[in-house]
Protein backbone atom coordinates (compact mmCIF):
# COMPACT_ATOMS: atom_id res chain seq x y z
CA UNK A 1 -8.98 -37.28 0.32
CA UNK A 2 -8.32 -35.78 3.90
CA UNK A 3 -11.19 -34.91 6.12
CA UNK A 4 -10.66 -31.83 8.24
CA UNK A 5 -11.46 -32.28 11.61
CA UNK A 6 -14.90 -30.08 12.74
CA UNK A 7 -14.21 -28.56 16.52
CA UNK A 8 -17.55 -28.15 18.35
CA UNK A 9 -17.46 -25.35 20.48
CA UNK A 10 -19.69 -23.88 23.39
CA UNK A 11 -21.93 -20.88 22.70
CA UNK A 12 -24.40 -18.51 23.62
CA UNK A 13 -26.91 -16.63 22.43
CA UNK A 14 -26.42 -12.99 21.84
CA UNK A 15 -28.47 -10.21 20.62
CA UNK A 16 -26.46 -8.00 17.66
CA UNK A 17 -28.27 -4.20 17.63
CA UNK A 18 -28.39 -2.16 14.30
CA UNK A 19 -30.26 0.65 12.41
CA UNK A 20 -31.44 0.12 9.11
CA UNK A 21 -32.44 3.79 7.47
CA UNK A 22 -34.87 4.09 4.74
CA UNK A 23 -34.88 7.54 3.00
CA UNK A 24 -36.92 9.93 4.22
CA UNK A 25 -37.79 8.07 7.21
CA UNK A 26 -36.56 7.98 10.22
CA UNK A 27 -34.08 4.77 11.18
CA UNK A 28 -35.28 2.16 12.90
CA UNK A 29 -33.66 -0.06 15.49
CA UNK A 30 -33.71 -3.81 14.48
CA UNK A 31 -31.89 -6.44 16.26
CA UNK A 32 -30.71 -10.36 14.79
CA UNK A 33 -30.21 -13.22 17.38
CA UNK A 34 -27.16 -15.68 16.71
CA UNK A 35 -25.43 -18.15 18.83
CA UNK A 36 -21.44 -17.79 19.10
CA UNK A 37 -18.92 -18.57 21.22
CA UNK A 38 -18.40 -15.01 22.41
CA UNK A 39 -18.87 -11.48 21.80
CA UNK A 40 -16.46 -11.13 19.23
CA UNK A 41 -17.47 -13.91 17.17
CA UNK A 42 -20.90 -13.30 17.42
CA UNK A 43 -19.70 -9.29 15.97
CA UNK A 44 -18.55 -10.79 13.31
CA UNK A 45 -20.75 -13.01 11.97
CA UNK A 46 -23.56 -10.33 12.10
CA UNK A 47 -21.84 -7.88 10.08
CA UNK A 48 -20.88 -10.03 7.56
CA UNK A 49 -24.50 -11.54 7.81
CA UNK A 50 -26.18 -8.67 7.52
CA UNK A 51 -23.02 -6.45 5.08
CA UNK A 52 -23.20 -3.68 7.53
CA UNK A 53 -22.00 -2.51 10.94
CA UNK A 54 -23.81 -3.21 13.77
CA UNK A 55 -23.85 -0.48 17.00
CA UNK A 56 -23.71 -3.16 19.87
CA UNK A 57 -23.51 -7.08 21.00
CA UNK A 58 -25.30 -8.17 24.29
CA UNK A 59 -26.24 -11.14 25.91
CA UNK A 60 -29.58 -12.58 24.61
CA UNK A 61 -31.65 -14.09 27.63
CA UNK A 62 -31.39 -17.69 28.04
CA UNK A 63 -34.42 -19.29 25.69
CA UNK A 64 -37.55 -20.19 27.38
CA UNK A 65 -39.97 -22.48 25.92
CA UNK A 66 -43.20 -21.08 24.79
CA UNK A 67 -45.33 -23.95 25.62
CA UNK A 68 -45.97 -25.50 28.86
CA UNK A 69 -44.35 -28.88 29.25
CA UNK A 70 -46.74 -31.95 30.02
CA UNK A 71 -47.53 -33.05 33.76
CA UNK A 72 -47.88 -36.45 34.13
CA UNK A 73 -51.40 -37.44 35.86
C-alpha cells in the first residue's frame, strides 16, 4: 500500500460573510470562522461548507485568549 505524503501548510484565520434568508423575514448576516492558507482557499471551503455562496472573505483578528494567564508569585 502507498502512503500519500500530507503537506502541512501555514494559515490564517479568516472570517467568511453570508446571508441566510428565512421567508418572510428579513435576511440576516451570519458569518463562519475557518483557518486556510489564503483567501481563496478559505472561499472555498466555506461555500462548499456551508452549500451556498458567501458575499465576502476578510481577515479574522488574531485569537486572543479569554482567560488571563497565571503570574507566578
Amino acid at each position: 500500500m502507498r502512503t500519500i505524503p500530507m503537506h502541512i501548510t501555514r494559515s490564517q484565520p479568516f472570517r467568511c460573510h453570508y446571508r441566510h434568508a428565512v421567508p418572510g423575514q428579513a435576511p440576516i448576516a451570519l458569518f463562519i470562522q475557518l483557518r486556510a492558507r489564503d483567501a481563496i482557499a478559505a472561499r472555498q471551503l466555506a461555500e462548499t461548507a456551508l452549500g451556498r455562496l458567501v458575499d465576502r472573505v476578510e481577515p479574522a483578528p488574531f485569537p486572543r485568549p479569554t482567560t488571563n494567564p497565571a503570574k507566578e508569585v
